[in-house]
C-alpha atoms as a PDB file:
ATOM      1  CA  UNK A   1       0.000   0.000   0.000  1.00  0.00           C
ATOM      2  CA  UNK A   2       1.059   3.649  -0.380  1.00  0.00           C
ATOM      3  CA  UNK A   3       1.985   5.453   2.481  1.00  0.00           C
ATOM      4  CA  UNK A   4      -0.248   8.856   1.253  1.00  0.00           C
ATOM      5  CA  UNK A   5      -3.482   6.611   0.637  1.00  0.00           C
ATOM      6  CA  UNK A   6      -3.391   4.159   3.705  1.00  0.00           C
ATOM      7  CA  UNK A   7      -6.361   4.264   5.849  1.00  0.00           C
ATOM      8  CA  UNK A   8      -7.064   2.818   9.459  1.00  0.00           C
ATOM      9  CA  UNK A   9      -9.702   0.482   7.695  1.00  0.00           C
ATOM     10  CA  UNK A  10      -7.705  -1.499   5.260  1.00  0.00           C
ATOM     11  CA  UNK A  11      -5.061  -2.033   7.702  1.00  0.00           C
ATOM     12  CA  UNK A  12      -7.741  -3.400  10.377  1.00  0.00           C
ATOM     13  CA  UNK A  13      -9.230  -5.354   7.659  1.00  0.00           C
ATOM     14  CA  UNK A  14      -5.839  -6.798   6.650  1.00  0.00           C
ATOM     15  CA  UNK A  15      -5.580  -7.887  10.425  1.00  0.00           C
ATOM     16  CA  UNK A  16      -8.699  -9.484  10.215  1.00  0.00           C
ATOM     17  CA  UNK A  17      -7.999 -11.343   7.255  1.00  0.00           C
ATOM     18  CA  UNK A  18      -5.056 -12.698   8.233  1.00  0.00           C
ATOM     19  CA  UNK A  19      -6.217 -13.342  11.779  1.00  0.00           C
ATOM     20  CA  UNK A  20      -9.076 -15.172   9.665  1.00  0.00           C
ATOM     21  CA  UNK A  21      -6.506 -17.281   7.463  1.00  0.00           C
ATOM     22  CA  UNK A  22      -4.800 -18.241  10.619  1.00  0.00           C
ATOM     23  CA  UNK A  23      -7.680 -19.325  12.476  1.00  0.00           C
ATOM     24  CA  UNK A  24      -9.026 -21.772   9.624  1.00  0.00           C
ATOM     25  CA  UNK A  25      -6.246 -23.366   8.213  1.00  0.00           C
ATOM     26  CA  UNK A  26      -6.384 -26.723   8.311  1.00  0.00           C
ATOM     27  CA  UNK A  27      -2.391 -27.039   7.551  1.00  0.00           C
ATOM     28  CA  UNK A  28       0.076 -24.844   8.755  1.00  0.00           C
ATOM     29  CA  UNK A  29       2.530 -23.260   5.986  1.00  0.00           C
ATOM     30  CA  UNK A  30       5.283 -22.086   7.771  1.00  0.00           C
ATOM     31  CA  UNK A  31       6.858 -20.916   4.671  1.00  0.00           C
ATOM     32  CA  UNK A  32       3.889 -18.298   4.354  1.00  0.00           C
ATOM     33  CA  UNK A  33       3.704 -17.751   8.451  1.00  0.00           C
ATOM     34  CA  UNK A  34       6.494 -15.131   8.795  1.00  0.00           C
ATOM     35  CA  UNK A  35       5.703 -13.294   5.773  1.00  0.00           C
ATOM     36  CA  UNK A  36       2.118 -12.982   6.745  1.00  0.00           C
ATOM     37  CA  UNK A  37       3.211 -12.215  10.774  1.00  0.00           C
ATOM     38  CA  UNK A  38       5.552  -9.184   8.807  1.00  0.00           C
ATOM     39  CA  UNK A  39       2.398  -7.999   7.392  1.00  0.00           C
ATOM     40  CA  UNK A  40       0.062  -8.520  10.464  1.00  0.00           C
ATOM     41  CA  UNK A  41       2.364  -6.592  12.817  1.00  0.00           C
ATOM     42  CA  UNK A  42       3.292  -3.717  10.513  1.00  0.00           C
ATOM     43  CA  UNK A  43      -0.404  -3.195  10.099  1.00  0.00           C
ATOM     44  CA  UNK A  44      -1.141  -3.366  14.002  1.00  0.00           C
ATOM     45  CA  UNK A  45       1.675  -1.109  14.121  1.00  0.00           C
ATOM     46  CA  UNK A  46      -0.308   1.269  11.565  1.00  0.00           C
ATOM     47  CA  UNK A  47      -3.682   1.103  13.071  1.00  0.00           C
ATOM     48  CA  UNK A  48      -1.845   1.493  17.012  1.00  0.00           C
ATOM     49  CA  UNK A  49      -0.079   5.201  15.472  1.00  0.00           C
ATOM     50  CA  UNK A  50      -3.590   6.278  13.803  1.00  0.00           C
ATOM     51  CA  UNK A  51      -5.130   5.428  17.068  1.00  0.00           C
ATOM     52  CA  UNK A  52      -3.079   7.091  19.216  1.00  0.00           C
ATOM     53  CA  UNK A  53      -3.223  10.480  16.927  1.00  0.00           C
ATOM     54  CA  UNK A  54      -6.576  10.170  16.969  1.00  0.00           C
ATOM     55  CA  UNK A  55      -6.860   9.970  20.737  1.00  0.00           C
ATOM     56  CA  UNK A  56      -4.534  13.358  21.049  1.00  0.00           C
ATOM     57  CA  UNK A  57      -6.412  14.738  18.723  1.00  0.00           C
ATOM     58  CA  UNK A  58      -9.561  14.367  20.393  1.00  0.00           C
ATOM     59  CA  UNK A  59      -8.020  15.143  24.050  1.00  0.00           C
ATOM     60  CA  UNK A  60      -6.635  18.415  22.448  1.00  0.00           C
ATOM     61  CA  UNK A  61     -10.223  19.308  21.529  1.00  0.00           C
ATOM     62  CA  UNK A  62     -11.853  18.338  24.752  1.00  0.00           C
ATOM     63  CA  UNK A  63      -8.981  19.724  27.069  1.00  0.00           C
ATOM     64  CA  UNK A  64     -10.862  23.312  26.010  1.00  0.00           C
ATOM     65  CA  UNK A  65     -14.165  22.285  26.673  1.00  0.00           C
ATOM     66  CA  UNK A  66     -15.940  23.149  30.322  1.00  0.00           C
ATOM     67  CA  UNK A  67     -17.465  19.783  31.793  1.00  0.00           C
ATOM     68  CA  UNK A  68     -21.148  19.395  31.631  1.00  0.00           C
ATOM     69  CA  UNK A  69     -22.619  19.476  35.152  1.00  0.00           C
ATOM     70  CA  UNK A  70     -25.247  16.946  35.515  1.00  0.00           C
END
């Protein structure tokens, strides 16, 4: 994938698949394993980064925000 056009949503979808492929495998291809771990992790590593921007982001905005008294 291209760095500019990645999105939080193919990444978590690429976890899933592969997560998926895993899980149902009937015969484990250990010539395919690492390669596909590579992918799994870099992706968790893409989707942890977008997730932790997003959280800043979002404590930024609330940080100026009085708290609602209920």
């Amino acid at each position: 994938m291209n760095e500019q056009t990645e999105t939080f949503k193919q990444h978590y979808q690429r976890l899933n698949l592969i997560a998926e492929e895993l899980r149902v495998q009937t015969e484990p291809d250990l010539d395919a394993l690492v390669g596909r771990v590579d992918e799994a992790l870099a992706s968790y590593k893409f989707c942890q980064a977008r997730i932790d921007a997003v959280k800043k982001l979002l404590d930024e905005k609330m940080s100026g925000l009085d708290p609602v008294q209920f």
